[in-house]
Protein backbone atom coordinates (compact mmCIF):
# COMPACT_ATOMS: atom_id res chain seq x y z
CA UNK A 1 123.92 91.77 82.35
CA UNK A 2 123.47 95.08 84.31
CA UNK A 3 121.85 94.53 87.40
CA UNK A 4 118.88 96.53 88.29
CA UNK A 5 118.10 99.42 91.09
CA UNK A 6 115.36 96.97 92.17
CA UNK A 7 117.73 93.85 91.93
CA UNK A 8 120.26 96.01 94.11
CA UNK A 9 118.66 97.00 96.80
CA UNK A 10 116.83 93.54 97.15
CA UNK A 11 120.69 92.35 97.28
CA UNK A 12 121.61 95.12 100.05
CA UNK A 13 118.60 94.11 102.27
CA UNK A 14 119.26 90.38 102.12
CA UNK A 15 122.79 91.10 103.01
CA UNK A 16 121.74 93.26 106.00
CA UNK A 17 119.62 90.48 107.11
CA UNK A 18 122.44 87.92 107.17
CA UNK A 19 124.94 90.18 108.39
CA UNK A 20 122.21 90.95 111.78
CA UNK A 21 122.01 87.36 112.42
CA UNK A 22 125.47 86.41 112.19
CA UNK A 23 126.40 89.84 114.67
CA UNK A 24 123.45 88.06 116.97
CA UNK A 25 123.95 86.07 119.84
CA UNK A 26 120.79 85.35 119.87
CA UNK A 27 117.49 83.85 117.65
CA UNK A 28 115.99 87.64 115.61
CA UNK A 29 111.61 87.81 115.75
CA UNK A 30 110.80 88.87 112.23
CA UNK A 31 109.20 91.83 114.50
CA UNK A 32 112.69 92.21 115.66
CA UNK A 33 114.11 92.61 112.76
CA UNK A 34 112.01 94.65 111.28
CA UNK A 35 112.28 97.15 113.59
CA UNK A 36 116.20 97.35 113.53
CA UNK A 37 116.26 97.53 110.13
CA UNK A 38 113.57 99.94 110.19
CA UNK A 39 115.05 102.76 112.58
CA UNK A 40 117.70 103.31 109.38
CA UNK A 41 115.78 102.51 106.30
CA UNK A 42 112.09 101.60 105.27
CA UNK A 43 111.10 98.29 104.57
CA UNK A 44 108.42 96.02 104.39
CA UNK A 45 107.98 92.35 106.81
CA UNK A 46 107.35 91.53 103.48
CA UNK A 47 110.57 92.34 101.67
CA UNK A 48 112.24 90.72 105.03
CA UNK A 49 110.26 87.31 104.88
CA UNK A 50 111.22 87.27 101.15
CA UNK A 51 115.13 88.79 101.30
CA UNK A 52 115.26 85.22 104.18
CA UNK A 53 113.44 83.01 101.69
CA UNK A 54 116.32 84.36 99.38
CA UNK A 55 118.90 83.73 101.97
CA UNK A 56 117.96 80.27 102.50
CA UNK A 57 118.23 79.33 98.79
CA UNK A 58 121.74 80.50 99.02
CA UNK A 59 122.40 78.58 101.67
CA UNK A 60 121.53 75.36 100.15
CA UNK A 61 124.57 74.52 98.98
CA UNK A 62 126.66 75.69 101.72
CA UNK A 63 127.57 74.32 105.53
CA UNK A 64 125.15 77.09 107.41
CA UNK A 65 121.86 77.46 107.37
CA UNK A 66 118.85 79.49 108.92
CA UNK A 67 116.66 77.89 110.69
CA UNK A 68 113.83 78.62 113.14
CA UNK A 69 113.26 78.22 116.91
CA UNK A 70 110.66 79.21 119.51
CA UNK A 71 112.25 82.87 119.94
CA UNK A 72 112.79 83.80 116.21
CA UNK A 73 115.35 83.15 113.49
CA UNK A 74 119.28 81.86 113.49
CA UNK A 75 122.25 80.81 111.08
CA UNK A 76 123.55 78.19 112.06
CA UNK A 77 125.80 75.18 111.29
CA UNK A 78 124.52 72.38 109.34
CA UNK A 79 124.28 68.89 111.04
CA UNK A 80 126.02 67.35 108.25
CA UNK A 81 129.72 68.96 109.62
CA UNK A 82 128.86 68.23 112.52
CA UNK A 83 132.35 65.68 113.04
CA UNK A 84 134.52 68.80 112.29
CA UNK A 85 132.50 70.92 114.87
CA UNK A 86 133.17 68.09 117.73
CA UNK A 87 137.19 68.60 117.15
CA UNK A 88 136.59 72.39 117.46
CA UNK A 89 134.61 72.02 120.43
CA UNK A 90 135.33 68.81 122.62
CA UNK A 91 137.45 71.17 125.31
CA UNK A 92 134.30 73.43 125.68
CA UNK A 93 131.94 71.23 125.82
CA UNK A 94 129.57 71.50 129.61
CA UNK A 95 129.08 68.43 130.83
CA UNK A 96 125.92 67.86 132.94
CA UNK A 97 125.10 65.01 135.13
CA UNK A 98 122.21 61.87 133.85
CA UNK A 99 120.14 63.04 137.25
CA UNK A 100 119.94 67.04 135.68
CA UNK A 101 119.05 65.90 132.75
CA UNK A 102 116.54 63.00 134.02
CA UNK A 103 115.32 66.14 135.58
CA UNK A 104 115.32 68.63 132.97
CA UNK A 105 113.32 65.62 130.69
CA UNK A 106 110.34 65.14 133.11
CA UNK A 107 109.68 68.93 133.56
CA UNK A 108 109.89 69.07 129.61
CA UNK A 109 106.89 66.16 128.86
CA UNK A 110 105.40 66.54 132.39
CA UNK A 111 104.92 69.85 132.72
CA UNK A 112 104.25 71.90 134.92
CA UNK A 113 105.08 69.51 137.43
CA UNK A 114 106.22 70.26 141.18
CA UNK A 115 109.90 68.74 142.81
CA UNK A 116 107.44 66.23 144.18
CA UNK A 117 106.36 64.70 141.40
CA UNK A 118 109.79 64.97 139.32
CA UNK A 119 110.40 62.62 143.06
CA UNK A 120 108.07 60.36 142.26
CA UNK A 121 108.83 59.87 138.70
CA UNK A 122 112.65 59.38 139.05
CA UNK A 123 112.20 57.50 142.68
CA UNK A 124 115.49 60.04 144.51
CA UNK A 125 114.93 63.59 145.76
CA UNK A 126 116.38 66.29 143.51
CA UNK A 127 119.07 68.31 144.61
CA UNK A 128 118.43 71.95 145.01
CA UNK A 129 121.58 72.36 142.99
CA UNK A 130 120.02 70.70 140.05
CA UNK A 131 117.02 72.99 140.41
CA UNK A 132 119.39 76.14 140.41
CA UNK A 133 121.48 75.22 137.50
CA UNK A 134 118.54 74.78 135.45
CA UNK A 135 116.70 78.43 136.47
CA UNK A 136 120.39 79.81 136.33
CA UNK A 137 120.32 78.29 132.29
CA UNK A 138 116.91 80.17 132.44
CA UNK A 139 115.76 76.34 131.05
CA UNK A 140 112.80 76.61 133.24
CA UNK A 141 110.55 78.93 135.49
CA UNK A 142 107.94 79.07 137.98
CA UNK A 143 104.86 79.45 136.44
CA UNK A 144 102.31 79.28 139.37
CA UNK A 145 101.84 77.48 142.92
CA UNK A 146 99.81 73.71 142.84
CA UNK A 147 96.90 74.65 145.36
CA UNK A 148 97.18 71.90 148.09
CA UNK A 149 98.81 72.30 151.24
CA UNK A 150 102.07 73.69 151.09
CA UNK A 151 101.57 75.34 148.26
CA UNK A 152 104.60 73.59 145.97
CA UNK A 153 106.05 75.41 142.92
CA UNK A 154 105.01 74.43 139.62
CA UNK A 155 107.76 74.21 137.10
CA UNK A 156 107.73 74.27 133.33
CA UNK A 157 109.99 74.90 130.44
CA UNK A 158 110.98 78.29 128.85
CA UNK A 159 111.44 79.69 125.12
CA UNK A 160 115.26 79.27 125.94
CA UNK A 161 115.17 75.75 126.51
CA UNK A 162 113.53 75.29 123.02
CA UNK A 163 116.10 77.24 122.13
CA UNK A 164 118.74 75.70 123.34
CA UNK A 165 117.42 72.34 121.56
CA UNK A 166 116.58 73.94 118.55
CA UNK A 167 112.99 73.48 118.82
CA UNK A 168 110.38 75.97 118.03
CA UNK A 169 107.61 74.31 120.04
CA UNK A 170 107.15 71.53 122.79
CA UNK A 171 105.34 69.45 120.51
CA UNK A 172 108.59 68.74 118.40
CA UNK A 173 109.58 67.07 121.19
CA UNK A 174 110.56 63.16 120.45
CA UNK A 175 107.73 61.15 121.38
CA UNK A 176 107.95 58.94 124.46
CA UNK A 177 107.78 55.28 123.77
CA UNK A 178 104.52 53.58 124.36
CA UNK A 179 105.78 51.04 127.03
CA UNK A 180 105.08 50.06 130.56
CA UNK A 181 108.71 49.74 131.54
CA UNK A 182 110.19 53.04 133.50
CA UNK A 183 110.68 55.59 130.69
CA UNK A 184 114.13 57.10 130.49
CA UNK A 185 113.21 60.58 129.82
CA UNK A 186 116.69 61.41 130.10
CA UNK A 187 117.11 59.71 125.90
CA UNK A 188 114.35 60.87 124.77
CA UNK A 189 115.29 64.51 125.18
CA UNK A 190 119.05 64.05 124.73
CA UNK A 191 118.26 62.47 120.70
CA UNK A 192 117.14 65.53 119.84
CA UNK A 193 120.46 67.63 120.77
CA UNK A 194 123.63 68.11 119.18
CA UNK A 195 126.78 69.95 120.11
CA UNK A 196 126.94 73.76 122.13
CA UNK A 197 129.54 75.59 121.99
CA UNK A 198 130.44 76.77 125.55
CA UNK A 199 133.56 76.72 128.09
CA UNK A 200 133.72 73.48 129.30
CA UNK A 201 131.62 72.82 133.01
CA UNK A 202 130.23 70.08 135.21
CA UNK A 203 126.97 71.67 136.15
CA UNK A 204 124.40 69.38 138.72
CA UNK A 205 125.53 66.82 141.15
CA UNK A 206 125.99 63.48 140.46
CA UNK A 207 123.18 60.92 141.54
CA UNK A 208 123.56 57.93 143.67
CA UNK A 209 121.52 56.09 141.31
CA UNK A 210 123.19 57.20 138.11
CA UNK A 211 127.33 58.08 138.33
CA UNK A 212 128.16 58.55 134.56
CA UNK A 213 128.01 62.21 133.24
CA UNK A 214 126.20 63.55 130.29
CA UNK A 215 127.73 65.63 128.04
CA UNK A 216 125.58 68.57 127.22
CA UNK A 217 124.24 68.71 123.56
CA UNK A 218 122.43 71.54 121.17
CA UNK A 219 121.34 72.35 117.96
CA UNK A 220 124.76 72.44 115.57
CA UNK A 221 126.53 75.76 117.01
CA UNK A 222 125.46 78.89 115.45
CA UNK A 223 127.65 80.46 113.14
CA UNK A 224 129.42 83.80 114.39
């Protein structure tokens, strides 16, 4: 059967939609790509929201998918392949240390929450390395000063971090056990991770209270 115009052109835009998030390193705002795709041709959120609908009925029987997170759209890998990823990826894998990611954990259910109380919560002072390799990730920010004396930094999570963990909002966060033992916040966060794709680095320093390293884990790496 002869394809229409209408059929066409509906064709063209979903493939200029795939092709944009595949090029992007990046998650794509509908506004975002809207207004790329608008500088060179008009077209409707509308027609984009439905040309992605499209998209993700094509992917449905293949190993990628799109999926959202707090800063907008992606194609990634599915989870499913996620055995043949690990083989492609074990050399380049960063490794971070339990105490970073103890760390990382509180400031993610606590927030915002000062190095004073991440203290009291994991019972050891944090090392200001820790605290730069996570604002170097851009995994969390300052967001204001706690007004008692002193004046401590309040830290809290950013849009990367959810990112990162392919989340598109805190609350998707696993929920912490109702217990009265010490929770391990560290778990909690790391069961909702899979595999990144990165050169392969030991970022934090390792604890007294916890030696063993933790290897760094995302969302299934994005396809690219």
């Amino acid at each position: 059967m002869r394809q229409t115009k209408i059929d066409m052109e509906s064709d063209k835009l979903k493939n200029l939609i795939e092709a944009v998030l595949l090029a992007s390193d990046e998650p794509l705002s509908i506004n975002k790509i809207h207004k790329l795709l608008n500088s060179k041709t008009k077209v409707s959120k509308s027609d984009i929201l439905s040309s992605i609908d499209d998209l993700k009925q094509d992917y449905e029987n293949k190993n990628i998918e799109i999926i959202q997170v707090a800063s907008g759209l992606r194609v990634q890998a599915k989870d499913e392949i996620r055995d043949y990823l690990k083989l492609m990826f074990s050399e380049r894998t960063p490794r971070y240390s339990r105490a970073l990611m103890e760390t990382l954990s509180i400031i993610a259910y606590r927030q915002p929450v000062t190095r004073g109380d991440i203290e009291a919560i994991r019972g050891v002072s944090v090392s200001s390395s820790i605290m730069r390799t996570l604002n170097d990730r851009n995994w969390v920010r300052i967001i204001g000063y706690r007004d008692v004396p002193g004046k401590p930094a309040m830290f809290s999570t950013t849009p990367e971090f959810l990112d990162y963990f392919g989340l598109k909002k805190l609350e998707e966060l696993p929920e912490l056990p109702a217990t009265k033992e010490p929770i391990n916040y560290n778990l909690n966060l790391e069961s909702n991770s899979l595999e990144k794709s990165e050169k392969s680095e030991d970022y934090g320093e390792i604890d007294n209270d916890s030696e063993n390293l933790i290897t760094d884990k995302k969302t299934t790496p994005r396809i690219n």
